[in-house]
N, C-alpha and C. Protein backbone atom coordinates (compact mmCIF):
# COMPACT_ATOMS: atom_id res chain seq x y z
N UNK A 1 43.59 58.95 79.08
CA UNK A 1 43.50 57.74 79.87
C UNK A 1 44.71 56.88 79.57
N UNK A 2 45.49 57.14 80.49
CA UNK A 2 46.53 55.77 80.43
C UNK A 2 46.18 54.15 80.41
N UNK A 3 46.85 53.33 79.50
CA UNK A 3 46.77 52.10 79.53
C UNK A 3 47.14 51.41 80.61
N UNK A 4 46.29 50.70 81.61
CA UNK A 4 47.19 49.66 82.63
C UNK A 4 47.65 48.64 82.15
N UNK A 5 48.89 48.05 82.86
CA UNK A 5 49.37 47.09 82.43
C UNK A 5 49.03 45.77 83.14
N UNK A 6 49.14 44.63 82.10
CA UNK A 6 48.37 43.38 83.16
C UNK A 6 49.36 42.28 83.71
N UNK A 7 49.30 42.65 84.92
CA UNK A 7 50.52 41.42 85.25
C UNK A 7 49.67 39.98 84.90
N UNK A 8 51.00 39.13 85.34
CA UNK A 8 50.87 37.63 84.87
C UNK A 8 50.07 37.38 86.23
N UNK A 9 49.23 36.42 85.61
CA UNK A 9 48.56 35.28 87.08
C UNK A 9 49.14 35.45 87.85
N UNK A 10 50.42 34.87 88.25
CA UNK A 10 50.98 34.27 89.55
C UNK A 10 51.98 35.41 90.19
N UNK A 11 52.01 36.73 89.48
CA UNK A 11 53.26 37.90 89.89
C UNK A 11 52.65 38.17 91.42
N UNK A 12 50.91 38.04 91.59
CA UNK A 12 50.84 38.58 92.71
C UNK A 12 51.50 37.82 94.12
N UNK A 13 51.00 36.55 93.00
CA UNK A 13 51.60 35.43 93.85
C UNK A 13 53.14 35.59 95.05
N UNK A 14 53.79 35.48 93.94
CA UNK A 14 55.25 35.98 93.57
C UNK A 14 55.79 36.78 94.71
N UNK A 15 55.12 38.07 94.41
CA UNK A 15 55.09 39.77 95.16
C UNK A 15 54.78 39.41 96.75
N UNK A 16 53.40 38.31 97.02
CA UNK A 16 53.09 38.33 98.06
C UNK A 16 54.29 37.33 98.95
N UNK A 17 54.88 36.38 97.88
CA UNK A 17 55.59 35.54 98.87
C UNK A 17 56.85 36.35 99.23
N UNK A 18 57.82 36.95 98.84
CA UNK A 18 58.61 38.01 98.75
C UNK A 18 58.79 38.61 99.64
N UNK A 19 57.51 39.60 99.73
CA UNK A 19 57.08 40.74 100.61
C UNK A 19 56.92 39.58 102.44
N UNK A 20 56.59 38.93 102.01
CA UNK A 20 56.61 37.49 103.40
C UNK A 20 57.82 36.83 103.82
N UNK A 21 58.59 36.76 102.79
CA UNK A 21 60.14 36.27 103.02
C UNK A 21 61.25 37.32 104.19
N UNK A 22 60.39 38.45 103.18
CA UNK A 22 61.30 39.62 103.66
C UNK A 22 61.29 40.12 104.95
N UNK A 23 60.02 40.01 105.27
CA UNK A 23 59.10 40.25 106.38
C UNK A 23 59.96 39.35 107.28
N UNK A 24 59.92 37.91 107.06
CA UNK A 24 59.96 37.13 108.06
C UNK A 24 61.98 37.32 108.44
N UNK A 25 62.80 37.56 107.67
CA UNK A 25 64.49 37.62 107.42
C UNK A 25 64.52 38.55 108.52
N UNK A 26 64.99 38.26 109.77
CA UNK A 26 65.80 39.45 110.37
C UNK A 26 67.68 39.30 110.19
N UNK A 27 68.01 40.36 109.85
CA UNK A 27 69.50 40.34 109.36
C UNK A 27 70.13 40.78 110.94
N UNK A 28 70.82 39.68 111.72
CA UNK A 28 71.22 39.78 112.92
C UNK A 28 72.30 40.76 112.86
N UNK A 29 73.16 41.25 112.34
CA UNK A 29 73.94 42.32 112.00
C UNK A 29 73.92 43.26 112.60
N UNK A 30 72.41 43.83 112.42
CA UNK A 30 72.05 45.13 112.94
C UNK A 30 71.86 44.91 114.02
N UNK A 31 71.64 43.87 115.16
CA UNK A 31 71.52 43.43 116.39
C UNK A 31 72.85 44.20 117.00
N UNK A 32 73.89 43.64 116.00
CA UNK A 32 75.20 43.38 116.66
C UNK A 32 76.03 44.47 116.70
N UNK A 33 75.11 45.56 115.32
CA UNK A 33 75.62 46.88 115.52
C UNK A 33 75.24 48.15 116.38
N UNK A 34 73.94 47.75 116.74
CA UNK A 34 72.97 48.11 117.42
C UNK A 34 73.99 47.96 118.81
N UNK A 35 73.88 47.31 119.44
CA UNK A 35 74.22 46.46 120.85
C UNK A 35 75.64 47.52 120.73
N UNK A 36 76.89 47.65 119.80
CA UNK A 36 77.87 47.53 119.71
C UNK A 36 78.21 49.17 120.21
N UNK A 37 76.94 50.01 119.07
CA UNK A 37 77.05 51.79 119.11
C UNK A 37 76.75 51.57 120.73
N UNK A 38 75.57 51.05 120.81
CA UNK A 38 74.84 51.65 122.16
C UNK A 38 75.81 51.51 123.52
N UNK A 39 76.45 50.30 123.52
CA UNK A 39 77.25 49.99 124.67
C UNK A 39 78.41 51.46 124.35
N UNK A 40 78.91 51.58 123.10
CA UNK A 40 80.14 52.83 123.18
C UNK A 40 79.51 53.70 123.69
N UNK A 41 78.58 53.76 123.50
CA UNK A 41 77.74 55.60 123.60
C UNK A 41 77.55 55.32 124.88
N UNK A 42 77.40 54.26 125.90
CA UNK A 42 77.40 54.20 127.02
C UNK A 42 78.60 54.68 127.99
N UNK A 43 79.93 54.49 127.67
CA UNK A 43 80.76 54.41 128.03
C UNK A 43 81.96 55.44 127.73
N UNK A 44 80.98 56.37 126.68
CA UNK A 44 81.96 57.59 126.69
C UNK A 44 81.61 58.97 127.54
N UNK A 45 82.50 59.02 127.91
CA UNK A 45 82.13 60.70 129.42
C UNK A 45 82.37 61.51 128.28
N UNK A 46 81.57 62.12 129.08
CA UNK A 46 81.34 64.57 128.26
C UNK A 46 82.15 64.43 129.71
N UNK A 47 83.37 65.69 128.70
CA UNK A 47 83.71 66.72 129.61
C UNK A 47 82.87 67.59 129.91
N UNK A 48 82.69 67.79 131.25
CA UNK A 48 82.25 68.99 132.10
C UNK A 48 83.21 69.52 133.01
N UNK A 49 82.75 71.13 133.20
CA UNK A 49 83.94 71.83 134.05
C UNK A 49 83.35 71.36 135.17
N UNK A 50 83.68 72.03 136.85
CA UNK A 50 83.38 71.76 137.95
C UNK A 50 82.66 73.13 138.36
N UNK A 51 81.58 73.07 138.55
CA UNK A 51 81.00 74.39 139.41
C UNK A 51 81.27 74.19 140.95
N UNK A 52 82.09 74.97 141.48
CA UNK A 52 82.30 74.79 142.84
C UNK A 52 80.99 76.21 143.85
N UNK A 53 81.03 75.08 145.11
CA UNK A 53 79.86 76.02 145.71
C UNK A 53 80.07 75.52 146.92
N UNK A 54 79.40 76.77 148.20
CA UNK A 54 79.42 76.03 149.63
C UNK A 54 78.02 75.17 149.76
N UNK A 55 78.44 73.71 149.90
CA UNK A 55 77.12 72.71 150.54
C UNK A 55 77.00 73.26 152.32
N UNK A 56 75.91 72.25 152.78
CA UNK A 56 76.00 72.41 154.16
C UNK A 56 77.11 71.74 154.95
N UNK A 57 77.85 70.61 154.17
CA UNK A 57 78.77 69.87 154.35
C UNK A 57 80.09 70.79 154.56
N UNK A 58 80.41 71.69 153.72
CA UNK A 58 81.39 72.32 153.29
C UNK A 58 81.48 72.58 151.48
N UNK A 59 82.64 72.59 151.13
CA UNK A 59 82.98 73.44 149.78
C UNK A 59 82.82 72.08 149.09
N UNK A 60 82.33 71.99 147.47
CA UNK A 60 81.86 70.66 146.58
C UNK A 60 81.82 71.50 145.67
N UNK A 61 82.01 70.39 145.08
CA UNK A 61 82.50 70.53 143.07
C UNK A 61 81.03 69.83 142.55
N UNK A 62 80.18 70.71 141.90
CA UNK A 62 79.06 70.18 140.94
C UNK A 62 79.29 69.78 139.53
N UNK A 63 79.13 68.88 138.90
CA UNK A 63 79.37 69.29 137.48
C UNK A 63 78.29 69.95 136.56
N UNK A 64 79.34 70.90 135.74
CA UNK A 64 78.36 71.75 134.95
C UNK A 64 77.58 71.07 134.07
N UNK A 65 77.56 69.92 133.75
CA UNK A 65 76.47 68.72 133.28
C UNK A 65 75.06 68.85 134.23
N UNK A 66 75.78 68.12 134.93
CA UNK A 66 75.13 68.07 136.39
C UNK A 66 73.37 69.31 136.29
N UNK A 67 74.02 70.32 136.57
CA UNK A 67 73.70 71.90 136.86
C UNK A 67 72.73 71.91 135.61
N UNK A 68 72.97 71.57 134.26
CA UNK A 68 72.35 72.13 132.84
C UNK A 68 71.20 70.82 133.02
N UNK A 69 71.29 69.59 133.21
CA UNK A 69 70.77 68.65 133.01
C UNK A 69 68.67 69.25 134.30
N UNK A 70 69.64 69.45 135.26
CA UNK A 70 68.61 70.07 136.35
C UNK A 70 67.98 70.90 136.03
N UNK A 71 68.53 71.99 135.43
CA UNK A 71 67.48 73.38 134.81
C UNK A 71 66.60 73.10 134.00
N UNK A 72 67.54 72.07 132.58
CA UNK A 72 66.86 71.74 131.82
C UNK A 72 65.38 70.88 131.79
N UNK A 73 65.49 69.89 133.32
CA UNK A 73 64.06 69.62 133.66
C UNK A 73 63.52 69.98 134.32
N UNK A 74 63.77 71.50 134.80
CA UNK A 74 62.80 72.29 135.71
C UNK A 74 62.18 73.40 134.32
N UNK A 75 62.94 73.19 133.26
CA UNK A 75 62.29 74.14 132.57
C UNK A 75 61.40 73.80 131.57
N UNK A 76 61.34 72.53 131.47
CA UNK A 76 60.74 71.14 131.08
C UNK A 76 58.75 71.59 131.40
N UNK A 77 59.00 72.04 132.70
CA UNK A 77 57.66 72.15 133.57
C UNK A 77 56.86 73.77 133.01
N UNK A 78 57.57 74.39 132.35
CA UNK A 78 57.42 76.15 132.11
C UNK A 78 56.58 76.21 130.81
N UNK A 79 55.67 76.40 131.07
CA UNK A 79 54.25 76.62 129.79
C UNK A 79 54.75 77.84 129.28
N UNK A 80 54.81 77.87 127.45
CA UNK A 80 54.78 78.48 126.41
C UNK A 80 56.23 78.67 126.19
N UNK A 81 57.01 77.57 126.32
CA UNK A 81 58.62 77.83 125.96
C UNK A 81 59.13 76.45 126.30
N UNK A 82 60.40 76.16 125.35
CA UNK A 82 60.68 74.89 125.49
C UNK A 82 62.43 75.56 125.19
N UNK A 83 63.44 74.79 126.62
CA UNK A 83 65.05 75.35 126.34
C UNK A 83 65.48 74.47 125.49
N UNK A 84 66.20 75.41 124.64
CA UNK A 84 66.78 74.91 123.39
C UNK A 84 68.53 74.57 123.94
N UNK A 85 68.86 75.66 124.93
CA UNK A 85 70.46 75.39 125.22
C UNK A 85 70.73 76.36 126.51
N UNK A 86 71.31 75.60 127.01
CA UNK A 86 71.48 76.07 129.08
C UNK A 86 73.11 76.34 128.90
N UNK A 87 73.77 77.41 129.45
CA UNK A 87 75.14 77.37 129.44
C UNK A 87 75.43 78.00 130.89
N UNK A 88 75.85 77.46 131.74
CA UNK A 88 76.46 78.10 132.92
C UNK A 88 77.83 78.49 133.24
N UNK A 89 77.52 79.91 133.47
CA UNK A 89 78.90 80.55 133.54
C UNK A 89 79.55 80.86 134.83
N UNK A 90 81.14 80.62 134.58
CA UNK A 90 81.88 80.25 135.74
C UNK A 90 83.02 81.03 135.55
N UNK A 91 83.49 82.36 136.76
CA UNK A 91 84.87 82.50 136.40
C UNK A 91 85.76 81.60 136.56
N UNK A 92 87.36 82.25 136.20
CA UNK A 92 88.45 81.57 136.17
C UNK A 92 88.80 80.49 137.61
N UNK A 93 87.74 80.49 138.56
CA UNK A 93 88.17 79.96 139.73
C UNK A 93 87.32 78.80 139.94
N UNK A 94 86.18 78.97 138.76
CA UNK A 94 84.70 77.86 138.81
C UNK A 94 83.84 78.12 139.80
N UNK A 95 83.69 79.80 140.50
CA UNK A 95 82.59 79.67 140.92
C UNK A 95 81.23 80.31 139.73
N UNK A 96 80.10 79.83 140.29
CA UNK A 96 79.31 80.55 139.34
C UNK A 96 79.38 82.08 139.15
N UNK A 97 79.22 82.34 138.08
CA UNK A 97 78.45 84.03 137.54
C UNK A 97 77.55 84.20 137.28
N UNK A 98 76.87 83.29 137.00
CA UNK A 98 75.73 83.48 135.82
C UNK A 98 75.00 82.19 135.22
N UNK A 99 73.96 82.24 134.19
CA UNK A 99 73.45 81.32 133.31
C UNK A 99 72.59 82.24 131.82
N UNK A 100 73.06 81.09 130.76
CA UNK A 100 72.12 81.74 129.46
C UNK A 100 71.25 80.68 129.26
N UNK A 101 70.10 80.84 129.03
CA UNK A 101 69.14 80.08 129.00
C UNK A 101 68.22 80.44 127.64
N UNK A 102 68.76 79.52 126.14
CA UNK A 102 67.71 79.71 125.04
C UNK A 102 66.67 78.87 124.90
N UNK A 103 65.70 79.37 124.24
CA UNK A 103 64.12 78.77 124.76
C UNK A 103 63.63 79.41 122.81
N UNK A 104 63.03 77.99 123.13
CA UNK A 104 61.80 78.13 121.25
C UNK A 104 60.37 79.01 122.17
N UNK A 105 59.94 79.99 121.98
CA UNK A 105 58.81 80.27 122.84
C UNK A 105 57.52 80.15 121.98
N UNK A 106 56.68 79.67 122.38
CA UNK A 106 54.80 79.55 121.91
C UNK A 106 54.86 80.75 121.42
N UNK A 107 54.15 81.12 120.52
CA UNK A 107 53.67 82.08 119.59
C UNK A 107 52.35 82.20 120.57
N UNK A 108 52.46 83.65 120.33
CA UNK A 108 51.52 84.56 121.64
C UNK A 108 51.65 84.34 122.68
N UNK A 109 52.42 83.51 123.48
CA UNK A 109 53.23 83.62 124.98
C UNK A 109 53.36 84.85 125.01
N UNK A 110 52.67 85.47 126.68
CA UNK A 110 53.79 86.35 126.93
C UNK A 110 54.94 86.06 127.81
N UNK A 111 56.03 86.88 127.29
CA UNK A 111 57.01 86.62 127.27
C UNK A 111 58.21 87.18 128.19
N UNK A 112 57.44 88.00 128.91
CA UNK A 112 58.05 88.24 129.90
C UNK A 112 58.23 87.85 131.12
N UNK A 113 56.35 87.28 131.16
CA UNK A 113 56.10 86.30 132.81
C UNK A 113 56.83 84.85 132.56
N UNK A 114 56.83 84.81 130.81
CA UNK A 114 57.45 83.31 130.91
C UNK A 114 58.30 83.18 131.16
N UNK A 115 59.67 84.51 131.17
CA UNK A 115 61.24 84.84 131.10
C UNK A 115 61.05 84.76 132.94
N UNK A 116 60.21 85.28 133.62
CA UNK A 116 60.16 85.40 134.98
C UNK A 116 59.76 84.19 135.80
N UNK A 117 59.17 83.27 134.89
CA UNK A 117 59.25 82.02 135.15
C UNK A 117 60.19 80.99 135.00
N UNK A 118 61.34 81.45 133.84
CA UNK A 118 62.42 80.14 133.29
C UNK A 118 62.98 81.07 134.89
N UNK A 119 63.50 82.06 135.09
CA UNK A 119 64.51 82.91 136.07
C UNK A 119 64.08 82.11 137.57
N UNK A 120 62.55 81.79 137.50
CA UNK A 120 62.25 81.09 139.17
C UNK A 120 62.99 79.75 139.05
N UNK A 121 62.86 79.24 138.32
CA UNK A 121 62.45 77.40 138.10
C UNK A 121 64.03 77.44 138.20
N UNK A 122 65.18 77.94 137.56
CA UNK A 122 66.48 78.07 137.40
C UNK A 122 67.15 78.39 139.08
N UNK A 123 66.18 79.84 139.59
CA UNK A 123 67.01 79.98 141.09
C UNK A 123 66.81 78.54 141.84
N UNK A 124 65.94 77.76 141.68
CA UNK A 124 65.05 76.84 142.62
C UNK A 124 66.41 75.74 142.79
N UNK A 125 66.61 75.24 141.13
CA UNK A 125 67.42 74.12 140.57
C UNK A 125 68.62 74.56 141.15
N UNK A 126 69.58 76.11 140.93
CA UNK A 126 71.11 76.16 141.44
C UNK A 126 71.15 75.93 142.79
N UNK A 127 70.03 77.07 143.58
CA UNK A 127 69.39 76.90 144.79
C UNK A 127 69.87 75.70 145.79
N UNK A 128 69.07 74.17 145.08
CA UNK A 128 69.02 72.77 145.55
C UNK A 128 70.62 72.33 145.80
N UNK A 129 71.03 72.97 144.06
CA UNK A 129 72.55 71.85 143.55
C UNK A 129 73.89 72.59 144.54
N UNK A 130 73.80 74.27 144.36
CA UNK A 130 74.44 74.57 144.79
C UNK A 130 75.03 75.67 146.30
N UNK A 131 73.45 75.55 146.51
CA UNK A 131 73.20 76.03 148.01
C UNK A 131 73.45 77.67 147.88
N UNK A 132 73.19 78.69 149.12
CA UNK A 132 73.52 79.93 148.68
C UNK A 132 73.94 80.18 147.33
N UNK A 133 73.41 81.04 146.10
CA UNK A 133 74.50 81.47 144.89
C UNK A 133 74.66 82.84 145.45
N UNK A 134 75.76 83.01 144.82
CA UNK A 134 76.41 84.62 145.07
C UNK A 134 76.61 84.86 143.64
N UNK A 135 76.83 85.75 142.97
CA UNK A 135 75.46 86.35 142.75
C UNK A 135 73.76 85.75 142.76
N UNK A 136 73.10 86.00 142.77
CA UNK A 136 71.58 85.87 142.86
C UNK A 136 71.40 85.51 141.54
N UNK A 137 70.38 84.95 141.48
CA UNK A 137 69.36 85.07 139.98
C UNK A 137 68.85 86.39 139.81
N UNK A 138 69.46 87.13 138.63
CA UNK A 138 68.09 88.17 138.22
C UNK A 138 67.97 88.41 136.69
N UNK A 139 67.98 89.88 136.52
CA UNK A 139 67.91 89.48 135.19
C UNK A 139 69.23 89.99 134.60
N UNK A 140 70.12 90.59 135.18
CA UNK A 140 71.69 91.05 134.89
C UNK A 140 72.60 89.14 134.77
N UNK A 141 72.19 88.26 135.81
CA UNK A 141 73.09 87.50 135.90
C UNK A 141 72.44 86.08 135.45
N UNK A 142 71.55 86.63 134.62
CA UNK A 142 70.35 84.97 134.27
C UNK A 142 70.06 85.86 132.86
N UNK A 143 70.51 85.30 131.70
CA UNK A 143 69.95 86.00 130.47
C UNK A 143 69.15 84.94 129.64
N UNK A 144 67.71 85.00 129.69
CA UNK A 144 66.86 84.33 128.38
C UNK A 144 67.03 85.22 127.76
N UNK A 145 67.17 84.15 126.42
CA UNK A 145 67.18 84.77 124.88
C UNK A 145 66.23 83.81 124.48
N UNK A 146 65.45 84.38 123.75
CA UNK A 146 64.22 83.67 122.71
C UNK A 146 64.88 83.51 121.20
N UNK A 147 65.56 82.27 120.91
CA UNK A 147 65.72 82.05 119.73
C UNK A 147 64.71 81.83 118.54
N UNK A 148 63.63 81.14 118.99
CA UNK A 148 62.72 80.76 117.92
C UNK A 148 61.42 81.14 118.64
N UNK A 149 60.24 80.86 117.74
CA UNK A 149 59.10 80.94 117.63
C UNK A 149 58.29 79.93 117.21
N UNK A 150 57.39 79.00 118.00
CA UNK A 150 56.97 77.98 117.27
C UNK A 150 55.19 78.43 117.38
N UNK A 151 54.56 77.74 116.33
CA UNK A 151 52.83 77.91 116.24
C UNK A 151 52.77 76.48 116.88
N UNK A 152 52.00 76.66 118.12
CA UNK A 152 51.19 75.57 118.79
C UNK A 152 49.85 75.04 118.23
């Protein structure tokens, strides 16, 4: 049995006014650093390449931001898998080739209807952004890879 030790009368006192001081102190600083990151982080552009494609308009430049940002919330919607990283591939001229699509998948998903599901939700999204694709979605020119495994 350890000995407790006995504080003085008034430490709680003390402790409680403290813990109330502290409470009540906001250090405006962090306001100002706060405000300061957030506005930079506002105001700096990601490079993205240009995915070029025929609209109904004529020929348009998508950005490959653009393109990853869209998949990424159509794949958002896909039960037993969550994308970890979207990369769309473009030859030397920026039209599309392709997409890699990594995904954490549910433990006991299967995993093939789910792979046949990221492949729909993906044709739907280029589909919208970039009208006709040449090549198609399949499974030669759309590759899920299952990086992880998570227990739901």
């Amino acid at each position: 049995m350890t000995p407790q030790r006995k504080r003085a009368p008034d430490t709680d006192a003390h402790l409680k006014h403290a813990v109330s001081a502290l409470r009540t102190q906001a250090d405006e600083r962090w306001v100002e650093v706060a405000d300061r990151v957030l506005d930079k982080a506002l105001r700096v552009t990601r490079r993205s390449m240009p995915v070029r494609a025929e609209g109904t308009g004529g020929k348009v430049n998508v950005s490959e931001q653009v393109l990853i940002a869209g998949i990424r919330y159509a794949l958002d919607q896909v039960a037993g898998a969550l994308p970890t990283a979207i990369q769309v591939n473009t030859n030397e001229r920026h039209h599309y080739t392709g997409v890699v699509v990594c995904v954490t998948a549910d433990y006991g998903s299967p995993i093939l209807p789910t792979a046949d599901d990221i492949r729909n939700r993906t044709q739907q999204v280029l589909q919208e952004l970039l009208g006709p694709i040449t090549p198609s979605v399949t499974v030669n020119t759309m590759q899920v890879h299952i990086n992880d495994v998570r227990r739901t």
